[in-house]
C-alpha atoms as a PDB file:
ATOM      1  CA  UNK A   1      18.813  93.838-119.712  1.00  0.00           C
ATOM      2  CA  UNK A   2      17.264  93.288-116.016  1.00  0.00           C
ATOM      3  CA  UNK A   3      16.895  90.167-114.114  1.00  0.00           C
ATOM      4  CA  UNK A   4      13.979  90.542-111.335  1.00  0.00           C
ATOM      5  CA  UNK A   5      16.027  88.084-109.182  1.00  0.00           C
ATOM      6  CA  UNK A   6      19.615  87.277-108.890  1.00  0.00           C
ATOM      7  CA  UNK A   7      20.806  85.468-111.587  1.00  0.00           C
ATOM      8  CA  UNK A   8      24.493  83.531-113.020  1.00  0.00           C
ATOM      9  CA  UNK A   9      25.657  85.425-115.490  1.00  0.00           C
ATOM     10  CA  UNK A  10      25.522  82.659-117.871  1.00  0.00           C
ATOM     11  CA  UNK A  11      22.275  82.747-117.763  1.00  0.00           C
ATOM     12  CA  UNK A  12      21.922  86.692-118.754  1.00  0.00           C
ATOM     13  CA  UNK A  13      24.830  85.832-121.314  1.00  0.00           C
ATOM     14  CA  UNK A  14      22.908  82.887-123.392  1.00  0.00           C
ATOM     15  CA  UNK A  15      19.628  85.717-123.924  1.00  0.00           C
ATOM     16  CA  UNK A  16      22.489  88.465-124.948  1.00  0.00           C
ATOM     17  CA  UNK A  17      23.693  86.595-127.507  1.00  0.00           C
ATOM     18  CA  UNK A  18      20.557  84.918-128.988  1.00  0.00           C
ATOM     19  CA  UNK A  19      19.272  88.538-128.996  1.00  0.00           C
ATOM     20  CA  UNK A  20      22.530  89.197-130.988  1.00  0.00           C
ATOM     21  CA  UNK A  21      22.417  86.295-133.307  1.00  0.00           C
ATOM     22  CA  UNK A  22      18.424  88.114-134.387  1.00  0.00           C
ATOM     23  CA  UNK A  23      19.897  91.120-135.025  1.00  0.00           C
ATOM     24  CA  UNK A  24      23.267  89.342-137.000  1.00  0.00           C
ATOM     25  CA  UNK A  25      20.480  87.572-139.009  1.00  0.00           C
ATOM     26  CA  UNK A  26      18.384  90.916-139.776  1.00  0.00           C
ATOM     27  CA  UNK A  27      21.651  92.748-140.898  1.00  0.00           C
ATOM     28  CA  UNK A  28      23.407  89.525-142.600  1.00  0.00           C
ATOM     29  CA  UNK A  29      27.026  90.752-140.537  1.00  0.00           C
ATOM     30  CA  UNK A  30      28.328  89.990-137.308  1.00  0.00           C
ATOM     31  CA  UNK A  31      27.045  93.044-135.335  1.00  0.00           C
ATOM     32  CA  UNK A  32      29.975  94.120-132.572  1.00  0.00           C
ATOM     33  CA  UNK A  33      28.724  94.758-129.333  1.00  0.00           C
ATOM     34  CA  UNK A  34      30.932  97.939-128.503  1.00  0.00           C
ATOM     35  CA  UNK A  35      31.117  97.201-124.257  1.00  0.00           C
ATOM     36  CA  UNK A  36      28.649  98.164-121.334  1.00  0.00           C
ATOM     37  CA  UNK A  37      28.608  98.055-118.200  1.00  0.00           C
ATOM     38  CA  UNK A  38      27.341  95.670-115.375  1.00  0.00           C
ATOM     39  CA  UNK A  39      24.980  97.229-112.547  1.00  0.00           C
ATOM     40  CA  UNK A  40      24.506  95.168-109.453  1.00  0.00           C
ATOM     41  CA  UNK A  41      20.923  94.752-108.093  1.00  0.00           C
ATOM     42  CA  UNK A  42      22.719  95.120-104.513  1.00  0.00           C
ATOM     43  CA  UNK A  43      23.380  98.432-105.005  1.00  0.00           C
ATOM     44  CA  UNK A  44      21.201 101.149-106.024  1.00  0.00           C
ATOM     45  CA  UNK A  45      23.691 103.707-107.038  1.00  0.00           C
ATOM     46  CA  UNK A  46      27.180 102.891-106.941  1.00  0.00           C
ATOM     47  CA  UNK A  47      30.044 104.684-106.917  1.00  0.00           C
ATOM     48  CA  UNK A  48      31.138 103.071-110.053  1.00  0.00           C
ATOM     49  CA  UNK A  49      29.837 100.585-112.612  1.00  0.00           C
ATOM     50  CA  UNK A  50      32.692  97.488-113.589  1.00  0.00           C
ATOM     51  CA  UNK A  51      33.471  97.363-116.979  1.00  0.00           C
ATOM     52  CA  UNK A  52      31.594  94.609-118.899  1.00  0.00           C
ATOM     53  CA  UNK A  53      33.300  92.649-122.055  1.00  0.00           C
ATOM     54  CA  UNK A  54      32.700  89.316-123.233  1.00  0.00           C
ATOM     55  CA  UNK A  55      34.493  88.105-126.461  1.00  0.00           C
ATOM     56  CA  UNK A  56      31.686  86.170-127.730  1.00  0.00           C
ATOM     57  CA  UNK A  57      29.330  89.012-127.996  1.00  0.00           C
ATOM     58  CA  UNK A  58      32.447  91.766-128.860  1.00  0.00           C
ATOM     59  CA  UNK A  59      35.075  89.556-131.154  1.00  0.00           C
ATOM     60  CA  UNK A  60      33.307  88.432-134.376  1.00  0.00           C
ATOM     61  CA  UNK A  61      34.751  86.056-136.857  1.00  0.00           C
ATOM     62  CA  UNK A  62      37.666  86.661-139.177  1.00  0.00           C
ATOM     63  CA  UNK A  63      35.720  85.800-141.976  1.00  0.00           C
ATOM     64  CA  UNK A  64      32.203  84.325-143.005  1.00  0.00           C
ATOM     65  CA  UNK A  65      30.153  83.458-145.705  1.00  0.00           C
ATOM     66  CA  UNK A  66      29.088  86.027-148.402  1.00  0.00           C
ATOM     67  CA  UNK A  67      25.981  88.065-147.675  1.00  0.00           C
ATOM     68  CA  UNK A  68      22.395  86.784-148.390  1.00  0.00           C
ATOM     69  CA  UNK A  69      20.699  90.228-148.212  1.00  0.00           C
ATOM     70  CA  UNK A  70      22.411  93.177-150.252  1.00  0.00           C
ATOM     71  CA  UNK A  71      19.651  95.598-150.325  1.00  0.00           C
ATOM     72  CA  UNK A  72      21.235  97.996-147.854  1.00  0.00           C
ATOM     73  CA  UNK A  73      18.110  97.486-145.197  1.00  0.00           C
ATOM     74  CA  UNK A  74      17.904  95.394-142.579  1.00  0.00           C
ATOM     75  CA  UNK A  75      16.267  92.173-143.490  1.00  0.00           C
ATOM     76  CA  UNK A  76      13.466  92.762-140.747  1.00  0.00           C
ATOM     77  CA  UNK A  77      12.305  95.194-138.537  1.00  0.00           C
ATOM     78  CA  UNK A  78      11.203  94.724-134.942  1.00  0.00           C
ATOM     79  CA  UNK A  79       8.301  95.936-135.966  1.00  0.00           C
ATOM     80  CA  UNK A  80       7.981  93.217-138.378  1.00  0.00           C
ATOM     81  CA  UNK A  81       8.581  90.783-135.266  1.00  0.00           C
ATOM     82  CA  UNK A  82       5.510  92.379-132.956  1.00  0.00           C
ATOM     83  CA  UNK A  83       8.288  94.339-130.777  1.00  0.00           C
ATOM     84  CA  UNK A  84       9.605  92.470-127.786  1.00  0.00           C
ATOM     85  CA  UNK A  85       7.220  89.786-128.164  1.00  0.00           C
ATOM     86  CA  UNK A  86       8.877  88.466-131.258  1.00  0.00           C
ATOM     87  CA  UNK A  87      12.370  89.036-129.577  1.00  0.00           C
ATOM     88  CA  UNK A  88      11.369  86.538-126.614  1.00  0.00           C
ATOM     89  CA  UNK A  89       9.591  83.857-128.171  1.00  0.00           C
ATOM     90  CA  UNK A  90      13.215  84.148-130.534  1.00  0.00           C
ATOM     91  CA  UNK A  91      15.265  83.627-127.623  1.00  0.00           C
ATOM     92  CA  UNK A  92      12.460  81.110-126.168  1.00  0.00           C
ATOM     93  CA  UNK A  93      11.840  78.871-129.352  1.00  0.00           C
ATOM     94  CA  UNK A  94      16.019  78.808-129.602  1.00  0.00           C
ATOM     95  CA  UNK A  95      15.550  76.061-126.509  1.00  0.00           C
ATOM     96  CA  UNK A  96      12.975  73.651-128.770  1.00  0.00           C
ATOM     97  CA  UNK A  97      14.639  73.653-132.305  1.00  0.00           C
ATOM     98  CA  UNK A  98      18.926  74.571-131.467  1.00  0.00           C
ATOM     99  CA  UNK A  99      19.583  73.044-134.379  1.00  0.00           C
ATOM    100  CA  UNK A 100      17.528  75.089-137.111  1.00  0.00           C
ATOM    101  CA  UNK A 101      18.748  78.111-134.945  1.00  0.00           C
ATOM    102  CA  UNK A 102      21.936  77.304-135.266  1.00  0.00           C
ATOM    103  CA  UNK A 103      21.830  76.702-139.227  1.00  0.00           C
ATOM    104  CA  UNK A 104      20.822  80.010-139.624  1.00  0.00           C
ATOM    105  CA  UNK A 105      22.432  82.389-136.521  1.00  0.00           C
ATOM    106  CA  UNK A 106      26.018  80.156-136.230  1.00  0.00           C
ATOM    107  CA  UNK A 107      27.310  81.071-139.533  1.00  0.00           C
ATOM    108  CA  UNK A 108      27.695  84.715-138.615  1.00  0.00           C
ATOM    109  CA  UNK A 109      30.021  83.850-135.377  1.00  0.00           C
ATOM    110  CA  UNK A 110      31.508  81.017-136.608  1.00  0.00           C
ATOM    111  CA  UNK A 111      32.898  82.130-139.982  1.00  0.00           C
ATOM    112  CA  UNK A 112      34.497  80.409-143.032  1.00  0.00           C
ATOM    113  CA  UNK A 113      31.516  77.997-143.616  1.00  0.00           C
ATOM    114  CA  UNK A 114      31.634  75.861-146.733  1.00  0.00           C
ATOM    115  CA  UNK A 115      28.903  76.450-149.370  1.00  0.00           C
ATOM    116  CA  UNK A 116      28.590  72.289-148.947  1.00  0.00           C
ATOM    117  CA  UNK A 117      28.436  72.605-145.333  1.00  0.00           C
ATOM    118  CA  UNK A 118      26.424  75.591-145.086  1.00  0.00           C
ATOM    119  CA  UNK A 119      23.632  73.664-146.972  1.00  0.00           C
ATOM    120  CA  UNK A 120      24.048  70.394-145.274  1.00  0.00           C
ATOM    121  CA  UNK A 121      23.641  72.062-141.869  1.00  0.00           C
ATOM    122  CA  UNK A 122      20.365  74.205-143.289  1.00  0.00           C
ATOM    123  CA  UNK A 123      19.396  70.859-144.371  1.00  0.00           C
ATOM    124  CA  UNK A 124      19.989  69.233-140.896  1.00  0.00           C
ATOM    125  CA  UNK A 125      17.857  72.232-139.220  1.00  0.00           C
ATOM    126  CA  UNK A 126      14.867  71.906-141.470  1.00  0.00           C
ATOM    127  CA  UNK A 127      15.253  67.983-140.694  1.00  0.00           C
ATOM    128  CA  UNK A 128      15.237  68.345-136.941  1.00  0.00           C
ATOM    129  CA  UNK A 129      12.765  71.232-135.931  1.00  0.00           C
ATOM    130  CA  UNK A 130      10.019  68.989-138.770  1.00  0.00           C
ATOM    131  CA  UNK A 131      10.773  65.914-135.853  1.00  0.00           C
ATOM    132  CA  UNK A 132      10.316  68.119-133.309  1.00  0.00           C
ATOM    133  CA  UNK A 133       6.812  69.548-134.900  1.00  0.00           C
ATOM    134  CA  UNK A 134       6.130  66.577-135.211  1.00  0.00           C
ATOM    135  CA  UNK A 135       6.208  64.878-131.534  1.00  0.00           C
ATOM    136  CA  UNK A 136       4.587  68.225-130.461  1.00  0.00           C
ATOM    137  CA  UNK A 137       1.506  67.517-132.154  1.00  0.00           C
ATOM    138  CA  UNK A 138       2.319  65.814-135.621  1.00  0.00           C
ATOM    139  CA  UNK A 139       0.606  68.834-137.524  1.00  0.00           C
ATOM    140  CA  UNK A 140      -0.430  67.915-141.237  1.00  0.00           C
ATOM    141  CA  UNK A 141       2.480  70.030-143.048  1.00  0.00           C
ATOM    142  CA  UNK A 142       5.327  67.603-141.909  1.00  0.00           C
ATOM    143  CA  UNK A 143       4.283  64.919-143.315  1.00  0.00           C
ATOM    144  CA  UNK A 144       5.128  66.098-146.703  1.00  0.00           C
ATOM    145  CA  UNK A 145       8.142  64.739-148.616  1.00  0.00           C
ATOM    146  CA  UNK A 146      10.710  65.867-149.417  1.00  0.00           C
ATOM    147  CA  UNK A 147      11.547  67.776-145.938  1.00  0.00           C
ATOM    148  CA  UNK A 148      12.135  71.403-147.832  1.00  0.00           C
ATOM    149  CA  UNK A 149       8.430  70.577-149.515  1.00  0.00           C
ATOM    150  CA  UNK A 150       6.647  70.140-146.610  1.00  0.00           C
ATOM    151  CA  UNK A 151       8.392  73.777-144.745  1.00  0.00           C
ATOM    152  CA  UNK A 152       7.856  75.515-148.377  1.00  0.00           C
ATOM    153  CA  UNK A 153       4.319  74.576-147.810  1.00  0.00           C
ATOM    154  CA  UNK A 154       4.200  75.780-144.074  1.00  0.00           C
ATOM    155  CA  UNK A 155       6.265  79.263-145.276  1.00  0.00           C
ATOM    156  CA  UNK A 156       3.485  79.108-148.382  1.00  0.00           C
ATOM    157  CA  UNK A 157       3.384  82.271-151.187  1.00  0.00           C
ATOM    158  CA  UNK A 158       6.507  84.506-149.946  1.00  0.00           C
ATOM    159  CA  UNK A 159       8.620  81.815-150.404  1.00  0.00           C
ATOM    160  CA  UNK A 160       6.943  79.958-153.267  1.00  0.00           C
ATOM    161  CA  UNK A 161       6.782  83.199-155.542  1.00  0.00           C
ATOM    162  CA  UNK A 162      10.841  83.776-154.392  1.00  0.00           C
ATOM    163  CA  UNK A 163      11.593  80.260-156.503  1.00  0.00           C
ATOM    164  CA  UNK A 164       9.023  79.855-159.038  1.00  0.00           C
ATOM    165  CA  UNK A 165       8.744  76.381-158.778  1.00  0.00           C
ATOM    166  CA  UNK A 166       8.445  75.141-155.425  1.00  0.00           C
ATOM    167  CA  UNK A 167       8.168  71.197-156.241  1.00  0.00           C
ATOM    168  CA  UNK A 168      11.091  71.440-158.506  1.00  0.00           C
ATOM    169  CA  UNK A 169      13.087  73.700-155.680  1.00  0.00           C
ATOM    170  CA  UNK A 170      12.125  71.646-152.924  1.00  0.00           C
ATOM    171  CA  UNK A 171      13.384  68.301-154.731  1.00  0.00           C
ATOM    172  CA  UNK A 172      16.791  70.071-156.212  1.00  0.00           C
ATOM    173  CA  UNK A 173      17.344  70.977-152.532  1.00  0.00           C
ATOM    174  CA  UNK A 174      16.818  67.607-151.020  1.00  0.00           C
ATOM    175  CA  UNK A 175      18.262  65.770-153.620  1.00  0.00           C
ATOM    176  CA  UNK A 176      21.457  67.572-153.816  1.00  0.00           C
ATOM    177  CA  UNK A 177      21.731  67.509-149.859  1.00  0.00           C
ATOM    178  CA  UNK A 178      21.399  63.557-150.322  1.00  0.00           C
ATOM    179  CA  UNK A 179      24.328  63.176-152.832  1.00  0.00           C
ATOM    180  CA  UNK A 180      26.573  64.928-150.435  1.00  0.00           C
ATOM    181  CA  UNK A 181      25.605  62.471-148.280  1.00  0.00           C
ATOM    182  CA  UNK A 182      25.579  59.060-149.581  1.00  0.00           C
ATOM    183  CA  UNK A 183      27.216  59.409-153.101  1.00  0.00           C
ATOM    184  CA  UNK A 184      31.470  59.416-152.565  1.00  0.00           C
ATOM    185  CA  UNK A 185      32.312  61.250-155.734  1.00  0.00           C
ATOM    186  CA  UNK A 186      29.714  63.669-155.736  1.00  0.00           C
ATOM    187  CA  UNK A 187      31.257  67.086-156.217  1.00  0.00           C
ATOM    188  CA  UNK A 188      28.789  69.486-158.122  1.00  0.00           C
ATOM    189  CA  UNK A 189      29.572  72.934-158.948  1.00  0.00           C
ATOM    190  CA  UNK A 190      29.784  75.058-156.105  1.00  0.00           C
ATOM    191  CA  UNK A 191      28.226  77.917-157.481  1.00  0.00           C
ATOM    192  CA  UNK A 192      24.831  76.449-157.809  1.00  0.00           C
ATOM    193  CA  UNK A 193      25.462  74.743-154.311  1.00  0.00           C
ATOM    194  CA  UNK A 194      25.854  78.412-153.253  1.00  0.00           C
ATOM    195  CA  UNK A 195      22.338  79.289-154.941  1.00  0.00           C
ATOM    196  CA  UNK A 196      20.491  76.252-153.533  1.00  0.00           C
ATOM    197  CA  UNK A 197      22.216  76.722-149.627  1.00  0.00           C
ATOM    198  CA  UNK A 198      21.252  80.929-149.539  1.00  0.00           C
ATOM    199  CA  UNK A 199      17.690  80.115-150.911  1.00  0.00           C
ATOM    200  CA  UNK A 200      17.133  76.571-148.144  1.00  0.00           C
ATOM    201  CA  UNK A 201      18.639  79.003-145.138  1.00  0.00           C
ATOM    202  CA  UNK A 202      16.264  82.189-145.839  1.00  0.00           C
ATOM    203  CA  UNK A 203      13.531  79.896-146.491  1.00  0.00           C
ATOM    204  CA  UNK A 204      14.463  78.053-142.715  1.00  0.00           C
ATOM    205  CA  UNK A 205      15.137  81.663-141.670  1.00  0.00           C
ATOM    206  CA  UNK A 206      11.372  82.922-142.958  1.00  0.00           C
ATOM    207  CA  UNK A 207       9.845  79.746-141.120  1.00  0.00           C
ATOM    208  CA  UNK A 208      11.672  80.700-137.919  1.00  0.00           C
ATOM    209  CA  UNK A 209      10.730  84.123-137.886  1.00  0.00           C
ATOM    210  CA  UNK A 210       7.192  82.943-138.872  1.00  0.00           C
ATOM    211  CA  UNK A 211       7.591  81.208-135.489  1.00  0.00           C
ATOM    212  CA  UNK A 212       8.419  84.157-133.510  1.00  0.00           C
ATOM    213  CA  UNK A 213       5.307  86.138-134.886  1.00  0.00           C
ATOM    214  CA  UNK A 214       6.036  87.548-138.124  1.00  0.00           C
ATOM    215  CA  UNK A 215       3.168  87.514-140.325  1.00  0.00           C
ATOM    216  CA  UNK A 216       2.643  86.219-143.700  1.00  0.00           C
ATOM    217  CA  UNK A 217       2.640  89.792-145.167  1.00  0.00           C
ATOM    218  CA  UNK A 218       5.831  90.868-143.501  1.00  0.00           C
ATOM    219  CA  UNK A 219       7.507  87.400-144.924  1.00  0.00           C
ATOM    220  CA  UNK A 220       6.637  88.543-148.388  1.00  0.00           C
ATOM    221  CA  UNK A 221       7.733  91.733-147.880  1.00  0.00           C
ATOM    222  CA  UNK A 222      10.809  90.580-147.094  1.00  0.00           C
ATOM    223  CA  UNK A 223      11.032  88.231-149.561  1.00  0.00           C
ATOM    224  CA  UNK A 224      10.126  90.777-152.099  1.00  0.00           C
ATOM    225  CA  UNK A 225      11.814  93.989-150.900  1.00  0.00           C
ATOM    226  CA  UNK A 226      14.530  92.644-149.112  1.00  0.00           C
ATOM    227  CA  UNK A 227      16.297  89.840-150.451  1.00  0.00           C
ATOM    228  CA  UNK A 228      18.538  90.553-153.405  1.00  0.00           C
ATOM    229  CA  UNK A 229      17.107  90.233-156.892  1.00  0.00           C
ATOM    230  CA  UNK A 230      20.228  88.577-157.874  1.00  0.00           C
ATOM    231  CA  UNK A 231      19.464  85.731-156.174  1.00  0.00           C
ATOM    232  CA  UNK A 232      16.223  85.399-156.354  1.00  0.00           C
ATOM    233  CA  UNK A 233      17.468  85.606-160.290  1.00  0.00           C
ATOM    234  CA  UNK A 234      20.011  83.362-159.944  1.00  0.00           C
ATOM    235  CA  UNK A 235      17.385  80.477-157.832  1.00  0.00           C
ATOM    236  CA  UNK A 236      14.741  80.843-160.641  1.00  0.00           C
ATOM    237  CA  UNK A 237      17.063  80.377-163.542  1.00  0.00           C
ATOM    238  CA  UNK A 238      18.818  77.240-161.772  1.00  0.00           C
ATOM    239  CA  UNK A 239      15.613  75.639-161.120  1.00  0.00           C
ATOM    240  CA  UNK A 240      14.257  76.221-164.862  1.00  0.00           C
ATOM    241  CA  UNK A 241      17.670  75.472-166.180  1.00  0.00           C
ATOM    242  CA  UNK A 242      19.328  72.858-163.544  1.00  0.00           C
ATOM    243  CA  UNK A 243      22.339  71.449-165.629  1.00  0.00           C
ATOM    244  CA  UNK A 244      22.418  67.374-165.563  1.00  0.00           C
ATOM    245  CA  UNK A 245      25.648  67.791-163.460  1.00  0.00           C
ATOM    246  CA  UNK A 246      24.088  69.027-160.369  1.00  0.00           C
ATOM    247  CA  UNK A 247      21.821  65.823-159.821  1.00  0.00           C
ATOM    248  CA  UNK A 248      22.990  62.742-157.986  1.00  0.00           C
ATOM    249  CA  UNK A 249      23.653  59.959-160.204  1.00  0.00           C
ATOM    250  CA  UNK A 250      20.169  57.874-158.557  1.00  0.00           C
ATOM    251  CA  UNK A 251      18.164  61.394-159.464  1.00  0.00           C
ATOM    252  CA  UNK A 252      18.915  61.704-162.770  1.00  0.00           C
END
């Protein structure tokens, strides 16, 4: 990494570790950074180059939630991004929707994230980056209700062939976010919470990448080739199947 003008370090540190939190994301782990070094712009060959360590990009968490991908790969390429293009507008876009970033990149430094919480804060992300679509030019797709509709609809086919039924996913999804909200003795199975939050955070995961220049071909691919068949199994059997005890009393 090279600044073309002196820079704080904080500044060089916030693109190192959004670069980090892409490539966390693409291998579903916290990926150590193993050291480097720092070179000084003020001089051209120094004797020798200070030791560089910083414990947010080198310590990862002691433990996280369980892995989304288990296919072995990667669940992109930079390829699939456009190169270095992709990798910008990633660290660029962070800036305009931290909160749908967040859902989907804090999980891996952060660790020990409820199945409850990791869904609520997916939820949260797919709330806030709609508003913020919205007062940037209030495109037709947000207006769509409920929330995970209307970015099922802007993700389109990869995502929709993932769940089967997208109206019925999109509703589950919303509605079970709501009773964890505003119902007190809500408290459904966590193993279909599990299901619902690993499905709503690669489908907020495919619309940020989408963002950052994926195409619709290399979302599918993904989708198909990359994401575990168990859970795409286990997503399409809950939503064909959803047991009565998984609804919010007002949904039933």
């Amino acid at each position: 990494m090279k600044a073309k003008r002196p820079r704080d370090i904080a500044e060089l540190l916030k693109v190192l570790l959004r670069v980090q939190d892409l490539v966390n994301v693409a291998y579903d782990t916290f990926m150590h950074v193993d050291g480097g070094i720092a070179v000084l712009g003020a001089e051209a060959e120094p004797a020798h180059y200070p030791r560089f360590w910083n414990e947010a990009l080198m310590e990862g968490p002691s433990r996280r939630i369980p892995g989304k991908a288990k296919s072995g790969f990667p669940l992109f390429s930079l390829a699939d991004l456009m190169g270095a293009q992709g990798v910008s507008r990633w660290v660029r876009l962070y800036d305009e929707f931290p909160s749908a970033f967040e859902a989907v990149a804090a999980p891996y430094r952060l660790g020990g994230v409820t199945w409850s919480g990791y869904l609520r804060d997916t939820a949260i992300g797919i709330e806030r980056l709609i508003a913020v679509s919205k007062k940037n030019g209030r495109p037709a797709w947000t207006a769509r209700k409920p929330q995970s509709l209307a970015l099922v609809e802007r993700v389109g086919l990869p995502f929709a062939d993932f769940v089967g039924d997208v109206d019925k996913w999109a509703g589950l999804f919303w509605d079970v976010y709501n009773g964890g909200k505003h119902q007190a003795n809500y408290d459904p199975d966590l193993r279909y919470v599990s299901t619902l939050a690993l499905s709503g955070n690669l489908l907020l995961t495919a619309c940020l990448l989408h963002r950052c220049g994926m195409s619709k071909v290399n979302l599918e691919r993904m989708f198909t080739d990359r994401v575990g068949y168990q859970l795409r199994d286990r997503v399409r059997d809950l939503v064909l199947n959803t047991p009565t005890s998984l609804l919010p009393k007002y949904s039933r």
